[in-house]
PDB file of N, CA and C in Angstrom:
ATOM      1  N   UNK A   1       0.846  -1.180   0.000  1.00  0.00           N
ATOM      2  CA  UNK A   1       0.000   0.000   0.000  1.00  0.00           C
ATOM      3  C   UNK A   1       0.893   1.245   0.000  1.00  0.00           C
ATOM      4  N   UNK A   2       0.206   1.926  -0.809  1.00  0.00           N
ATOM      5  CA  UNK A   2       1.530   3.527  -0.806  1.00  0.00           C
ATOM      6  C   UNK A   2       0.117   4.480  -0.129  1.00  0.00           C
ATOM      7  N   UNK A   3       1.224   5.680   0.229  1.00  0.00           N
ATOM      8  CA  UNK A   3       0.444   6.641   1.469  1.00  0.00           C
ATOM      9  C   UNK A   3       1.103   7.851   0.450  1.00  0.00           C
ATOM     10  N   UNK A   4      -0.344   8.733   0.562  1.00  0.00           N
ATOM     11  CA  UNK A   4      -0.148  10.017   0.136  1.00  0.00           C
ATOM     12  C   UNK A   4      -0.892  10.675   0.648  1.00  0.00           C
ATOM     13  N   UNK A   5      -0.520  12.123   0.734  1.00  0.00           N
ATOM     14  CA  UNK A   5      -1.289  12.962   1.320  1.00  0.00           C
ATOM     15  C   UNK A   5      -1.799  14.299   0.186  1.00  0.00           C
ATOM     16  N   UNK A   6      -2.925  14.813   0.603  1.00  0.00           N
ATOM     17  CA  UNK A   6      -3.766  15.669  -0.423  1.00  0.00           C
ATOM     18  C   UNK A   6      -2.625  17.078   0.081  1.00  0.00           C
ATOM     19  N   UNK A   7      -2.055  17.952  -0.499  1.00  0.00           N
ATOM     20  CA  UNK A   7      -1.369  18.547  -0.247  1.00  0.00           C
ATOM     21  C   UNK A   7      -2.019  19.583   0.874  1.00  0.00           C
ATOM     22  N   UNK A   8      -3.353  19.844   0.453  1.00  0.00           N
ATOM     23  CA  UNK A   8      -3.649  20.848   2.049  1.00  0.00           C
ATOM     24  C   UNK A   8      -3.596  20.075   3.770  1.00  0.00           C
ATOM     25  N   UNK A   9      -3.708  18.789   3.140  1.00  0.00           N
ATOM     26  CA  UNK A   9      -3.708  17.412   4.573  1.00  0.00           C
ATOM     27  C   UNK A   9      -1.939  17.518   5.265  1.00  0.00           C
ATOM     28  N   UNK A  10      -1.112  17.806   3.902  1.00  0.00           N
ATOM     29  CA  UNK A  10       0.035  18.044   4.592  1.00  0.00           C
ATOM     30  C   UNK A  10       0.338  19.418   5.077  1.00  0.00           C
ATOM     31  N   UNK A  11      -0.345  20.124   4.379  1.00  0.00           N
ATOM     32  CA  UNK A  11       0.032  21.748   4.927  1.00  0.00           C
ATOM     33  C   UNK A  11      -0.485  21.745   6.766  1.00  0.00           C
ATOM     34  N   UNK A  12      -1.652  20.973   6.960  1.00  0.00           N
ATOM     35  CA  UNK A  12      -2.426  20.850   8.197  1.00  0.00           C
ATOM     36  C   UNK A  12      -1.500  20.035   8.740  1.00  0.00           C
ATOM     37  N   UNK A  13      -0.852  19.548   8.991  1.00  0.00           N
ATOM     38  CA  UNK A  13      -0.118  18.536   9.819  1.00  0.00           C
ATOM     39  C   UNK A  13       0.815  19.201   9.859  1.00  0.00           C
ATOM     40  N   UNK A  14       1.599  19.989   9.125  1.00  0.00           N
ATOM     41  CA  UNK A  14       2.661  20.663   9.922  1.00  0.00           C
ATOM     42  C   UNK A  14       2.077  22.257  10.288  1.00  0.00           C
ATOM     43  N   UNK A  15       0.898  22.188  10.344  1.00  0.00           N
ATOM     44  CA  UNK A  15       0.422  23.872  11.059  1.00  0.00           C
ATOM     45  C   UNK A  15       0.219  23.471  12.127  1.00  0.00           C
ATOM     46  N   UNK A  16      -0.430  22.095  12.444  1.00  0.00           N
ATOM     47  CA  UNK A  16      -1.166  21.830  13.358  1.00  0.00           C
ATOM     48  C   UNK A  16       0.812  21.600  14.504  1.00  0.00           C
ATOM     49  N   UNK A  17       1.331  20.689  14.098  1.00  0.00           N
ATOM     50  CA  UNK A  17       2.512  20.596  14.870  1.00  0.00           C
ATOM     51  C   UNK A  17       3.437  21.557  15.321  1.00  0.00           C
ATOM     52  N   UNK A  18       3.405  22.721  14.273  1.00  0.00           N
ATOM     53  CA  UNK A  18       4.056  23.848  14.936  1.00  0.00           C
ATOM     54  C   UNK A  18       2.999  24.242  15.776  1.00  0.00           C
ATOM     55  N   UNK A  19       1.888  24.383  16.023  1.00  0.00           N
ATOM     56  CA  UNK A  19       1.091  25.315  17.176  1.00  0.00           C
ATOM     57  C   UNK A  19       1.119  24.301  18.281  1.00  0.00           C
ATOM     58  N   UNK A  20       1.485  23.403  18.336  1.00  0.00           N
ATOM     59  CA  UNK A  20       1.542  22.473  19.082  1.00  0.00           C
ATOM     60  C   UNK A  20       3.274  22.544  19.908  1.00  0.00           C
ATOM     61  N   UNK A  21       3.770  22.875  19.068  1.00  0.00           N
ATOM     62  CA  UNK A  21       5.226  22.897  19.806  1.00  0.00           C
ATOM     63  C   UNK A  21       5.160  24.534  20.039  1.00  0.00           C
ATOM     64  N   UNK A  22       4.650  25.151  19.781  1.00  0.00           N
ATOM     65  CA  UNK A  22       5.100  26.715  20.226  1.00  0.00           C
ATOM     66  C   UNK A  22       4.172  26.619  21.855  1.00  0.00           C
ATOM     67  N   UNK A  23       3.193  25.935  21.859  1.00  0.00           N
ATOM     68  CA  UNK A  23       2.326  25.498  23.037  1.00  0.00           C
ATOM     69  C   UNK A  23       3.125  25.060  24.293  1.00  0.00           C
ATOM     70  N   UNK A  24       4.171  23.836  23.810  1.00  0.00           N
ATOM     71  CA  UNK A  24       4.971  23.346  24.770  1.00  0.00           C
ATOM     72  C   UNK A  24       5.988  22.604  23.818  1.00  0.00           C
ATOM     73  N   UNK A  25       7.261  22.807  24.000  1.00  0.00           N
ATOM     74  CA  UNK A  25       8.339  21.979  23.870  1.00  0.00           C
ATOM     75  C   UNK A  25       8.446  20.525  24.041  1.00  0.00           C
ATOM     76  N   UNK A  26       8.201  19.747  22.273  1.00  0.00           N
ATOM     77  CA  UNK A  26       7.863  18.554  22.383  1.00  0.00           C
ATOM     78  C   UNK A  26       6.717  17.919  22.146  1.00  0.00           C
ATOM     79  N   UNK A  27       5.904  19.023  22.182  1.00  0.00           N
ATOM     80  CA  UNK A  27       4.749  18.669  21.942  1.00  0.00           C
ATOM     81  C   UNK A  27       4.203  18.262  20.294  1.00  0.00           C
ATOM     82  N   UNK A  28       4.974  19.481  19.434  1.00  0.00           N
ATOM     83  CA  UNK A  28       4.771  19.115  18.297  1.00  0.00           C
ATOM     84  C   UNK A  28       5.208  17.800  17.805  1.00  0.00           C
ATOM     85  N   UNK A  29       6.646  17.494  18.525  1.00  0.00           N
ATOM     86  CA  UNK A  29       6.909  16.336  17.810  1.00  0.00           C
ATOM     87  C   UNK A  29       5.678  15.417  18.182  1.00  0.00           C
ATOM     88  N   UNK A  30       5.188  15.053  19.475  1.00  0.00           N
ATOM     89  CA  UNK A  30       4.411  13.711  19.738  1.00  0.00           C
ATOM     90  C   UNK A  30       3.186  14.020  18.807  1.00  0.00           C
ATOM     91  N   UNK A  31       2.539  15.203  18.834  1.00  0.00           N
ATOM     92  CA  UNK A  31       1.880  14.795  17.720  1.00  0.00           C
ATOM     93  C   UNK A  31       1.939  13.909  16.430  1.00  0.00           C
ATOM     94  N   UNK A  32       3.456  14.481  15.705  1.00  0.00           N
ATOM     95  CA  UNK A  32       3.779  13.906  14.674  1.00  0.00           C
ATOM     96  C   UNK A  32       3.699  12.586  14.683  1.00  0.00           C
ATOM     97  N   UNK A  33       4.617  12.230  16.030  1.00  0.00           N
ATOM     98  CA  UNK A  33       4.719  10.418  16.380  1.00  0.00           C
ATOM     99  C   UNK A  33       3.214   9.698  16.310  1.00  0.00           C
ATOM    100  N   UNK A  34       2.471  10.253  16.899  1.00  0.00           N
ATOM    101  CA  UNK A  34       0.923  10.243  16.550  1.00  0.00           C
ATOM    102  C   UNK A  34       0.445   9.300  15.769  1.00  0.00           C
ATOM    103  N   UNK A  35       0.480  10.973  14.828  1.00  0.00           N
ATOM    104  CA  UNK A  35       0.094  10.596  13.610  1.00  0.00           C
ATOM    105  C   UNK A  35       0.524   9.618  12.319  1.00  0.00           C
ATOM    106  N   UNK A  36       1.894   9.596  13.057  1.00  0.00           N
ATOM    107  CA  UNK A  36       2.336   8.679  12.035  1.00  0.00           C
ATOM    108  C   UNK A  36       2.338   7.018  13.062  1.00  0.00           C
ATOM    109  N   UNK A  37       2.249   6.853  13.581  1.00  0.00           N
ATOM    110  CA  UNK A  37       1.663   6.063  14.281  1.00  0.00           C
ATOM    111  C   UNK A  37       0.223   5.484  13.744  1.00  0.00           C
ATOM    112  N   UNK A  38      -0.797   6.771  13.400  1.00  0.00           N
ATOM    113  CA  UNK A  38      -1.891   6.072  13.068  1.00  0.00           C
ATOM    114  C   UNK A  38      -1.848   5.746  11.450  1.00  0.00           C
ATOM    115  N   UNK A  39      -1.062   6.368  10.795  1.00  0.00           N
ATOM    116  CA  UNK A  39      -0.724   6.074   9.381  1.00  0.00           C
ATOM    117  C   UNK A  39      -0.380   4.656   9.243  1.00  0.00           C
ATOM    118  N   UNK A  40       0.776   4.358  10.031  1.00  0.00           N
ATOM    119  CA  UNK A  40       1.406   3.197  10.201  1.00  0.00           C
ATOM    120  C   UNK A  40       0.080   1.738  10.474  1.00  0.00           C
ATOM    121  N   UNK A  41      -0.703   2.233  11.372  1.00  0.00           N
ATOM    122  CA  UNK A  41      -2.084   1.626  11.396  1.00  0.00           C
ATOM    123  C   UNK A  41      -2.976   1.338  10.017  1.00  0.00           C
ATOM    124  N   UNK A  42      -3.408   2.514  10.183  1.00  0.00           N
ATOM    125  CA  UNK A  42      -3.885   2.541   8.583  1.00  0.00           C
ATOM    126  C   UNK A  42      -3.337   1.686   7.348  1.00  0.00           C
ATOM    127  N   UNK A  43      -2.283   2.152   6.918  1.00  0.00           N
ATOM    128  CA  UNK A  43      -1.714   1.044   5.828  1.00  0.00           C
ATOM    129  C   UNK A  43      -1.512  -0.432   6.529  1.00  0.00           C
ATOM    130  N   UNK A  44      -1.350  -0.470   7.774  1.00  0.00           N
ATOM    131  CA  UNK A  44      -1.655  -1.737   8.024  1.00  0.00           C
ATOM    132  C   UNK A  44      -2.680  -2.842   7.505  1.00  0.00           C
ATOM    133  N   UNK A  45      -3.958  -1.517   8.134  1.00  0.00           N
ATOM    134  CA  UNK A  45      -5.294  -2.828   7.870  1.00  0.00           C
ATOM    135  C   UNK A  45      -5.792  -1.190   7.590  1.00  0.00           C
ATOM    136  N   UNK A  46      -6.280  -0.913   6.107  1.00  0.00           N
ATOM    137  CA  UNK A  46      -6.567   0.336   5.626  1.00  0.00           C
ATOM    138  C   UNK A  46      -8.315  -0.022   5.862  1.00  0.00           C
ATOM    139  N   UNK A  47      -9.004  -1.245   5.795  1.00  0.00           N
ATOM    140  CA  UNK A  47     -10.310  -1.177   6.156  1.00  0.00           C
ATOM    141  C   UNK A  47     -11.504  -1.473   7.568  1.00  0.00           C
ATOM    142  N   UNK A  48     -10.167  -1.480   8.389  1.00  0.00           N
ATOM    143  CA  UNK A  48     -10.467  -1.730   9.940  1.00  0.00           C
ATOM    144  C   UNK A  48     -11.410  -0.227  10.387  1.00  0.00           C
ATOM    145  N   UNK A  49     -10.207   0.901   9.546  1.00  0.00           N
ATOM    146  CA  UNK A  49     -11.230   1.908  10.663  1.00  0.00           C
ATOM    147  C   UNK A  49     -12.604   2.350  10.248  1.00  0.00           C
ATOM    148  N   UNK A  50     -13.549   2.955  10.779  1.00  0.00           N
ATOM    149  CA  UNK A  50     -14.863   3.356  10.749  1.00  0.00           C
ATOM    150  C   UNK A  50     -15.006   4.182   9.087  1.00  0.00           C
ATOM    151  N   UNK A  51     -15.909   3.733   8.429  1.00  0.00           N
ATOM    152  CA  UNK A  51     -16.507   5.441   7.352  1.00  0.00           C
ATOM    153  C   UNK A  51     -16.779   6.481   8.132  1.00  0.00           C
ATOM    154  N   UNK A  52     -16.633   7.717   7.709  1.00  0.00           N
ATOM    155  CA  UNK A  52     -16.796   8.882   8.045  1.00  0.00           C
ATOM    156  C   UNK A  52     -18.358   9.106   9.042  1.00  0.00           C
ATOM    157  N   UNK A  53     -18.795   9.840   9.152  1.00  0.00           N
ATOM    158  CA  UNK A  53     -19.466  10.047  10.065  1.00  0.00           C
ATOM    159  C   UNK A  53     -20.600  11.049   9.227  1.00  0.00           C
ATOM    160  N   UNK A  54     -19.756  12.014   8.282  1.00  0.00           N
ATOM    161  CA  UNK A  54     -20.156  12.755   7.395  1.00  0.00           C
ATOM    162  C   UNK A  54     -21.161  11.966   5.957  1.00  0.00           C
ATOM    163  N   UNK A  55     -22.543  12.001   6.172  1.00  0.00           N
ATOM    164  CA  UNK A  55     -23.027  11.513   4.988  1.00  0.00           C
ATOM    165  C   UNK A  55     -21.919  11.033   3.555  1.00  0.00           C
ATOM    166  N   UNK A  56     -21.896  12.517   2.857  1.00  0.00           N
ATOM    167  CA  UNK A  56     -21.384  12.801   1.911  1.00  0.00           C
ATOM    168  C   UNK A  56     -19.757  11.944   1.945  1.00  0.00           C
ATOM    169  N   UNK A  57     -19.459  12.517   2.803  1.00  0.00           N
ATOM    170  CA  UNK A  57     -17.885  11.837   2.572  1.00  0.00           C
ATOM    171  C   UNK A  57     -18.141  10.221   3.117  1.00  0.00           C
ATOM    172  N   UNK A  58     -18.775   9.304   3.413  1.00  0.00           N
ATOM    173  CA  UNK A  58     -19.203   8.188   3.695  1.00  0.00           C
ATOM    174  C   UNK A  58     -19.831   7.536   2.058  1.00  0.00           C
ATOM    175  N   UNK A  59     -20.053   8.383   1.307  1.00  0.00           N
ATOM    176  CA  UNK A  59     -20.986   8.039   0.197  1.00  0.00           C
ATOM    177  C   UNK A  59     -19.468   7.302  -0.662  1.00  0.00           C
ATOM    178  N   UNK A  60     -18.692   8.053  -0.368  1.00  0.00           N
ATOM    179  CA  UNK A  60     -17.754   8.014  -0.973  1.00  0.00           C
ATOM    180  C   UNK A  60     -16.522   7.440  -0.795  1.00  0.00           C
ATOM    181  N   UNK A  61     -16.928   6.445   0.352  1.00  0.00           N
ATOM    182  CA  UNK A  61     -15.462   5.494   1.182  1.00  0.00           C
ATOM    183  C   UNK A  61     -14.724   6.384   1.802  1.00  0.00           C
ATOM    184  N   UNK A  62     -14.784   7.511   2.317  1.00  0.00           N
ATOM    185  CA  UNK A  62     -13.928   8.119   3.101  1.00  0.00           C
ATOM    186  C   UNK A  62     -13.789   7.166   4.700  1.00  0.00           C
ATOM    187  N   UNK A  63     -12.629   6.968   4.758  1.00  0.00           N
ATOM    188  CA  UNK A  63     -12.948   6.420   6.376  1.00  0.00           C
ATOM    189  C   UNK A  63     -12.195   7.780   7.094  1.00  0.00           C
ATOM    190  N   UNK A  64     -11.949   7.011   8.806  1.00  0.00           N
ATOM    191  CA  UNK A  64     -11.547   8.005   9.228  1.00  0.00           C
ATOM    192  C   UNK A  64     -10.524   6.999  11.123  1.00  0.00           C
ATOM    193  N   UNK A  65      -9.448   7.644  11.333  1.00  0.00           N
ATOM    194  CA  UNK A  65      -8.701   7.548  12.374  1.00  0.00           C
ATOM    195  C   UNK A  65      -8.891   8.392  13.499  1.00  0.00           C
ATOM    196  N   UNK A  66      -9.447   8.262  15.011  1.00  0.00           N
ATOM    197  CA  UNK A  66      -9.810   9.328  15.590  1.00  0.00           C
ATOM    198  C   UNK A  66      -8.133   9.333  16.400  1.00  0.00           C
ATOM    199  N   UNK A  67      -7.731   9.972  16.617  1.00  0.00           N
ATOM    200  CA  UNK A  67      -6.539  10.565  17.581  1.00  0.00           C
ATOM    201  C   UNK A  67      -6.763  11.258  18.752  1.00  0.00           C
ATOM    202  N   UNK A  68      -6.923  10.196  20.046  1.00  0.00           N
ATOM    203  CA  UNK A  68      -7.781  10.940  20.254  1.00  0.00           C
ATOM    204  C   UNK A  68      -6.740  12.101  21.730  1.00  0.00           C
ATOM    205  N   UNK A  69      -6.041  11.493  21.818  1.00  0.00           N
ATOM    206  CA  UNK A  69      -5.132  12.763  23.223  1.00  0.00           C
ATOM    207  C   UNK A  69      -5.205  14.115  21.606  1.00  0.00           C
ATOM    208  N   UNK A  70      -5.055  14.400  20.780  1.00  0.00           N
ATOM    209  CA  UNK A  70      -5.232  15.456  20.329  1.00  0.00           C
ATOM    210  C   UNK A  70      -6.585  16.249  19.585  1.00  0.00           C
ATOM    211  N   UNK A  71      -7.372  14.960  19.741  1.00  0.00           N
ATOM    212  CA  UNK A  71      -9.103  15.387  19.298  1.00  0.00           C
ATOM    213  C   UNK A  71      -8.755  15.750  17.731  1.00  0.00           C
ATOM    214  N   UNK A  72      -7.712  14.679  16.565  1.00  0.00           N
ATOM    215  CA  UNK A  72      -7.546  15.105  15.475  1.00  0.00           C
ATOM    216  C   UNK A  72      -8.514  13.776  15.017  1.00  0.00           C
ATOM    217  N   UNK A  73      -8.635  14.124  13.567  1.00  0.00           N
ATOM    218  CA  UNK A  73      -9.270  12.920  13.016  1.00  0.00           C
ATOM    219  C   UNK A  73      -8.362  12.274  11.742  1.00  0.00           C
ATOM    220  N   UNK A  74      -7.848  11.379  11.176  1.00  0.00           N
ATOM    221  CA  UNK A  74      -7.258  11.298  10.128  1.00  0.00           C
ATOM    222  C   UNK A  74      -8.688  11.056   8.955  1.00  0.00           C
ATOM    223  N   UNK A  75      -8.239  11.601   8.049  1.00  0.00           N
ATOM    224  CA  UNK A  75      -9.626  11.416   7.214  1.00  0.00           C
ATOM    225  C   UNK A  75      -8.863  11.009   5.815  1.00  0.00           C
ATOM    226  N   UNK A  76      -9.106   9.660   5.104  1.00  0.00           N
ATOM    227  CA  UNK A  76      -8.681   8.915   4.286  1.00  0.00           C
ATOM    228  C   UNK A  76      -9.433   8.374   3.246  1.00  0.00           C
ATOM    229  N   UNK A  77      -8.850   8.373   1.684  1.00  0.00           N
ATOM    230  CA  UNK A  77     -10.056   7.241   1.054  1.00  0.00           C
ATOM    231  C   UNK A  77      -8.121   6.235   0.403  1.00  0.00           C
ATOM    232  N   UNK A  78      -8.998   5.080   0.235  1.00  0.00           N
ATOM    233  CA  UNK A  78      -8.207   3.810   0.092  1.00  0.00           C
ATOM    234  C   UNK A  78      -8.980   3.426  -1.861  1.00  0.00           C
ATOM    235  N   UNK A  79      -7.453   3.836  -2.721  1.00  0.00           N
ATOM    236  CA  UNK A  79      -7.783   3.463  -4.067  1.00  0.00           C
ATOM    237  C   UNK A  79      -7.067   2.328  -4.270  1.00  0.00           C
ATOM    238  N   UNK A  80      -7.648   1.265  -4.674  1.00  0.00           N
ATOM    239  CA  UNK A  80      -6.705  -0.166  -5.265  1.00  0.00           C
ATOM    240  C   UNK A  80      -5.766   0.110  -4.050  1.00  0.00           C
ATOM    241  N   UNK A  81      -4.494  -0.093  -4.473  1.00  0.00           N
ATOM    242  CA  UNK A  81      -3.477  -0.167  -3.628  1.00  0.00           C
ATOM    243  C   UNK A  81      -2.772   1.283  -3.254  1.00  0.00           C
ATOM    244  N   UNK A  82      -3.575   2.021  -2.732  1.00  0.00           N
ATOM    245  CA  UNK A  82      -3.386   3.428  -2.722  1.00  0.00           C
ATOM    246  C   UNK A  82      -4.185   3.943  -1.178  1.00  0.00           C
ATOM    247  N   UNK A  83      -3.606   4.534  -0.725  1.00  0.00           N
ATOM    248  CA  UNK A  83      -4.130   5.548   0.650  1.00  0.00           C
ATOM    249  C   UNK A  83      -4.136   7.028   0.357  1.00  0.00           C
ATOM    250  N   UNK A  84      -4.872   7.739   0.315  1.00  0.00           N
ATOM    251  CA  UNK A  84      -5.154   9.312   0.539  1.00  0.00           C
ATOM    252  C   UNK A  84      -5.279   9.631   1.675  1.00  0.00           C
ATOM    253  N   UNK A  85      -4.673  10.129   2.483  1.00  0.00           N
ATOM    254  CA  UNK A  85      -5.025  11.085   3.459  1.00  0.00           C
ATOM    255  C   UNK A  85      -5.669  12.706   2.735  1.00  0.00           C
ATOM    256  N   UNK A  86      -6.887  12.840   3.130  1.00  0.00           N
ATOM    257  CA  UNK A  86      -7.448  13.758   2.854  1.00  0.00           C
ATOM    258  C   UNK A  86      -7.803  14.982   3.675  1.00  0.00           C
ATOM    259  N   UNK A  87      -7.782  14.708   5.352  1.00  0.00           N
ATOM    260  CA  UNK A  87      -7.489  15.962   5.959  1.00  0.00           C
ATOM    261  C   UNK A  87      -6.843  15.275   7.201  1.00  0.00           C
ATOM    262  N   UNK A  88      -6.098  15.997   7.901  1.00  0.00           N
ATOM    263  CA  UNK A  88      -6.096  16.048   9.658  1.00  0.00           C
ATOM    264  C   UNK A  88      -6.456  17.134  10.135  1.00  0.00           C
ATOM    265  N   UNK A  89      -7.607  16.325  10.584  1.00  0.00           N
ATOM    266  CA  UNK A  89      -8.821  17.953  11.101  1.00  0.00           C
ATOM    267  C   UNK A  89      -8.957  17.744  12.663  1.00  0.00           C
ATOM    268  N   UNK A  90      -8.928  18.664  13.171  1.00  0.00           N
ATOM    269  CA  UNK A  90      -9.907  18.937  15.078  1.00  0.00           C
ATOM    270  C   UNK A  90     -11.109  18.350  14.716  1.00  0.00           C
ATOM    271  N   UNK A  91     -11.687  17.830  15.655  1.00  0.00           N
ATOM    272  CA  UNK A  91     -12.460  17.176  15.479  1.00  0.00           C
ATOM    273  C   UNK A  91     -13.613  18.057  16.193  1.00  0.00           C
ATOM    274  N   UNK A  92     -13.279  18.910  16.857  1.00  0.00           N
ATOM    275  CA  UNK A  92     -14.262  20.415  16.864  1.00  0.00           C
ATOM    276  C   UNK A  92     -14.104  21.535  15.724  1.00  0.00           C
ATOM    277  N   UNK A  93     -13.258  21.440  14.963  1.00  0.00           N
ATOM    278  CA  UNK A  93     -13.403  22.469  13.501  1.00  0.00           C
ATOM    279  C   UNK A  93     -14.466  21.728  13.131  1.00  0.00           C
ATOM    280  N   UNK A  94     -15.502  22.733  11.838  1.00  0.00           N
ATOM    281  CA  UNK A  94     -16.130  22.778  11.171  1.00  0.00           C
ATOM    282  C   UNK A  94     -15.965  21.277  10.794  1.00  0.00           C
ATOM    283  N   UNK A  95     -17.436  20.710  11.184  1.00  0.00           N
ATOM    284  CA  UNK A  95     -17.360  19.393   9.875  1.00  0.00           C
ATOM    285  C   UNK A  95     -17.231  19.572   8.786  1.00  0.00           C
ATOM    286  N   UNK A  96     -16.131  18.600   8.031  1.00  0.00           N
ATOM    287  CA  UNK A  96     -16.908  18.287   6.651  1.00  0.00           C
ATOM    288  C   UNK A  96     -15.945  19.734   5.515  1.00  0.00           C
ATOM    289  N   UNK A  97     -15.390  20.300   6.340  1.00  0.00           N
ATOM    290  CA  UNK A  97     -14.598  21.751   5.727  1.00  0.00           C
ATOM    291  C   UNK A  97     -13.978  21.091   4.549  1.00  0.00           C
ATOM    292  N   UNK A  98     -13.413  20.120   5.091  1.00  0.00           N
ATOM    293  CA  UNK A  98     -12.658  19.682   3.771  1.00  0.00           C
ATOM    294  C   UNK A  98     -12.901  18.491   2.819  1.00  0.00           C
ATOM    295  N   UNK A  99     -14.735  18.426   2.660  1.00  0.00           N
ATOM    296  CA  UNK A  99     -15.410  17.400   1.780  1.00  0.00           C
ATOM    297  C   UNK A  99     -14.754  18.364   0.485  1.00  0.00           C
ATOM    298  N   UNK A 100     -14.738  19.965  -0.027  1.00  0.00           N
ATOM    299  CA  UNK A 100     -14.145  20.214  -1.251  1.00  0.00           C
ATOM    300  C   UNK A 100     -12.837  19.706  -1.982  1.00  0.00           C
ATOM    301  N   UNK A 101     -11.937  19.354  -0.628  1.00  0.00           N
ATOM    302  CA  UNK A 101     -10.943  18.501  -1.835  1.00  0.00           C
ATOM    303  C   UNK A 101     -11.234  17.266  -2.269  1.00  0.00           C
ATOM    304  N   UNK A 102     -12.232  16.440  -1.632  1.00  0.00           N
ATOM    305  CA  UNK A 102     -12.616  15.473  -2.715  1.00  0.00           C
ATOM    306  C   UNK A 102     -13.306  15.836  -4.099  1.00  0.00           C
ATOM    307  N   UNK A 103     -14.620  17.071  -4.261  1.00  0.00           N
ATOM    308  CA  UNK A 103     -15.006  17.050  -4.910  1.00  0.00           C
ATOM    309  C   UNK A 103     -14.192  17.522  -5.972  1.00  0.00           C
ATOM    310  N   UNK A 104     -13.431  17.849  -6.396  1.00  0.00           N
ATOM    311  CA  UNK A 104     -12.384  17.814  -7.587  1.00  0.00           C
ATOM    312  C   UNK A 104     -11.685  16.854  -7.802  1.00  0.00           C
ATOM    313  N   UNK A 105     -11.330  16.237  -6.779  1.00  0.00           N
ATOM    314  CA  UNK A 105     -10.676  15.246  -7.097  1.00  0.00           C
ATOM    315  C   UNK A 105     -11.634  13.620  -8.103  1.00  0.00           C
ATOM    316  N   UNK A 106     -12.982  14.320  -7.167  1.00  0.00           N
ATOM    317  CA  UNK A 106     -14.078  13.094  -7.944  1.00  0.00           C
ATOM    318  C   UNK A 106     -15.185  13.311  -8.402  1.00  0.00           C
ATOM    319  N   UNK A 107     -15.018  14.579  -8.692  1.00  0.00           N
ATOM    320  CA  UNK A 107     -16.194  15.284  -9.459  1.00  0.00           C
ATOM    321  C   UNK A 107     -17.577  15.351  -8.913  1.00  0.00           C
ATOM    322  N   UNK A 108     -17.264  15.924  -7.379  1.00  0.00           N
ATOM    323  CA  UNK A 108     -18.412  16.201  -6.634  1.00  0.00           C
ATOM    324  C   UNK A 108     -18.732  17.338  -6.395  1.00  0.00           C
ATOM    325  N   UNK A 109     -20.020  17.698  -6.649  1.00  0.00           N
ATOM    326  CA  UNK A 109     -20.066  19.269  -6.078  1.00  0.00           C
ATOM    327  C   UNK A 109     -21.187  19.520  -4.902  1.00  0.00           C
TER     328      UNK A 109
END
């Protein structure tokens, strides 16, 4: 399985880790460890975790990783032998903010 990320999913993972280390020293990194921790999960067994929660992005195989000492969510769709990470969101931000990068990607509006 190969792992990619939607480029705003990576811009969020390192915004989210710097506000996290300017918070406390160290902190950003464990996030990172985290998350890549739950990645490491994920490509493990990519259909263990839950569909989305979100109608729309559920319509569409999005699953999702909850994280939870940081209340992030990993939000993923799984092509053939392929992983998308599609956001790492708070799981108190706006639902669903980032159902628009799928719809280009799959012609949803």
């Amino acid at each position: 399985m190969t792992l990619s990320f939607h480029p705003h999913a990576h811009a969020e993972l390192r915004g989210l880790a710097a506000w996290y280390e300017d918070q406390r020293q160290g902190l950003g990194a464990d996030l990172r460890d985290d998350v890549w921790r739950a990645l490491g999960a994920i490509v493990e067994h990519p259909n263990r975790w839950p569909l989305s929660t979100i109608a729309a992005a559920r319509a569409l195989g999005v699953r999702h990783f909850v994280i939870r000492r940081f209340r992030l969510s990993v939000e993923y769709l799984i092509d053939d032998d392929a992983i998308q990470v599609i956001a790492v969101a708070y799981m108190s931000r706006r639902p669903g903010y980032w159902l628009r990068r799928l719809a280009r990607r799959r012609g949803v509006t």
